[in-house]
Protein backbone atom coordinates (compact mmCIF):
# COMPACT_ATOMS: atom_id res chain seq x y z
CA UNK A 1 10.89 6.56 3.20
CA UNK A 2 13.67 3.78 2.25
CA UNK A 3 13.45 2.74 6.02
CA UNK A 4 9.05 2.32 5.74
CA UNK A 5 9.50 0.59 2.13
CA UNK A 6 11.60 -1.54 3.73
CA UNK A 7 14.28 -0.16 0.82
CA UNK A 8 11.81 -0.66 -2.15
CA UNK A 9 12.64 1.76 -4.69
CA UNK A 10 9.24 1.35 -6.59
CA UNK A 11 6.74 3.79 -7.39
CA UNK A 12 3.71 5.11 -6.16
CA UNK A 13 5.01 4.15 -2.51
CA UNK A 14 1.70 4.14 -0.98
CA UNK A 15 1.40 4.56 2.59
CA UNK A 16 -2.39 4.25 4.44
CA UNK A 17 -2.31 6.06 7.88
CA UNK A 18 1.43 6.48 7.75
CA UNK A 19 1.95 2.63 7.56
CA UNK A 20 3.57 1.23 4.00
CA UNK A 21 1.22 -0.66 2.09
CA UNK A 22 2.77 -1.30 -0.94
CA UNK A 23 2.81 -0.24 -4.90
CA UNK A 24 0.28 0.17 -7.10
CA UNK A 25 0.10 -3.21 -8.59
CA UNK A 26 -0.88 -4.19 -4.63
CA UNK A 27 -3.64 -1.58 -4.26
CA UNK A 28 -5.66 -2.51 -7.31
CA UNK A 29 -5.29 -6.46 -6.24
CA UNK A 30 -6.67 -5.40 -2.78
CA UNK A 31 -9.52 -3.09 -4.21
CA UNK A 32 -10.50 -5.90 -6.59
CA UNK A 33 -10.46 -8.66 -3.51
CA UNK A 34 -12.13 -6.09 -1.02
CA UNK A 35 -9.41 -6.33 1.03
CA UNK A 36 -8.62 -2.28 0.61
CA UNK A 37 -11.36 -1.56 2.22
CA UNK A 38 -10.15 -3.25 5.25
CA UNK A 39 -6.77 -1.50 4.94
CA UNK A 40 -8.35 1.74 4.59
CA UNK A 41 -10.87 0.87 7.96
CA UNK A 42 -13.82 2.29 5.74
């Protein structure tokens, strides 16, 4: 896990089809700029 967060140590470590994406405070900035959608290849 250290090794995919590139040694982050924050949490939620969120991973999307076993690539690291990021923390929360990424997630909700992608949902609310459509750009999760992309990320999740809905």
């Amino acid at each position: 896990m250290k090794r995919r967060s590139n040694g982050l140590k924050t949490l939620p470590q969120i991973l999307i089809s076993g690539d690291y994406y990021g923390d929360e405070e990424r997630l909700f900035a992608d949902d609310r700029g459509s750009r999760l959608d992309v990320a999740l290849r809905v």
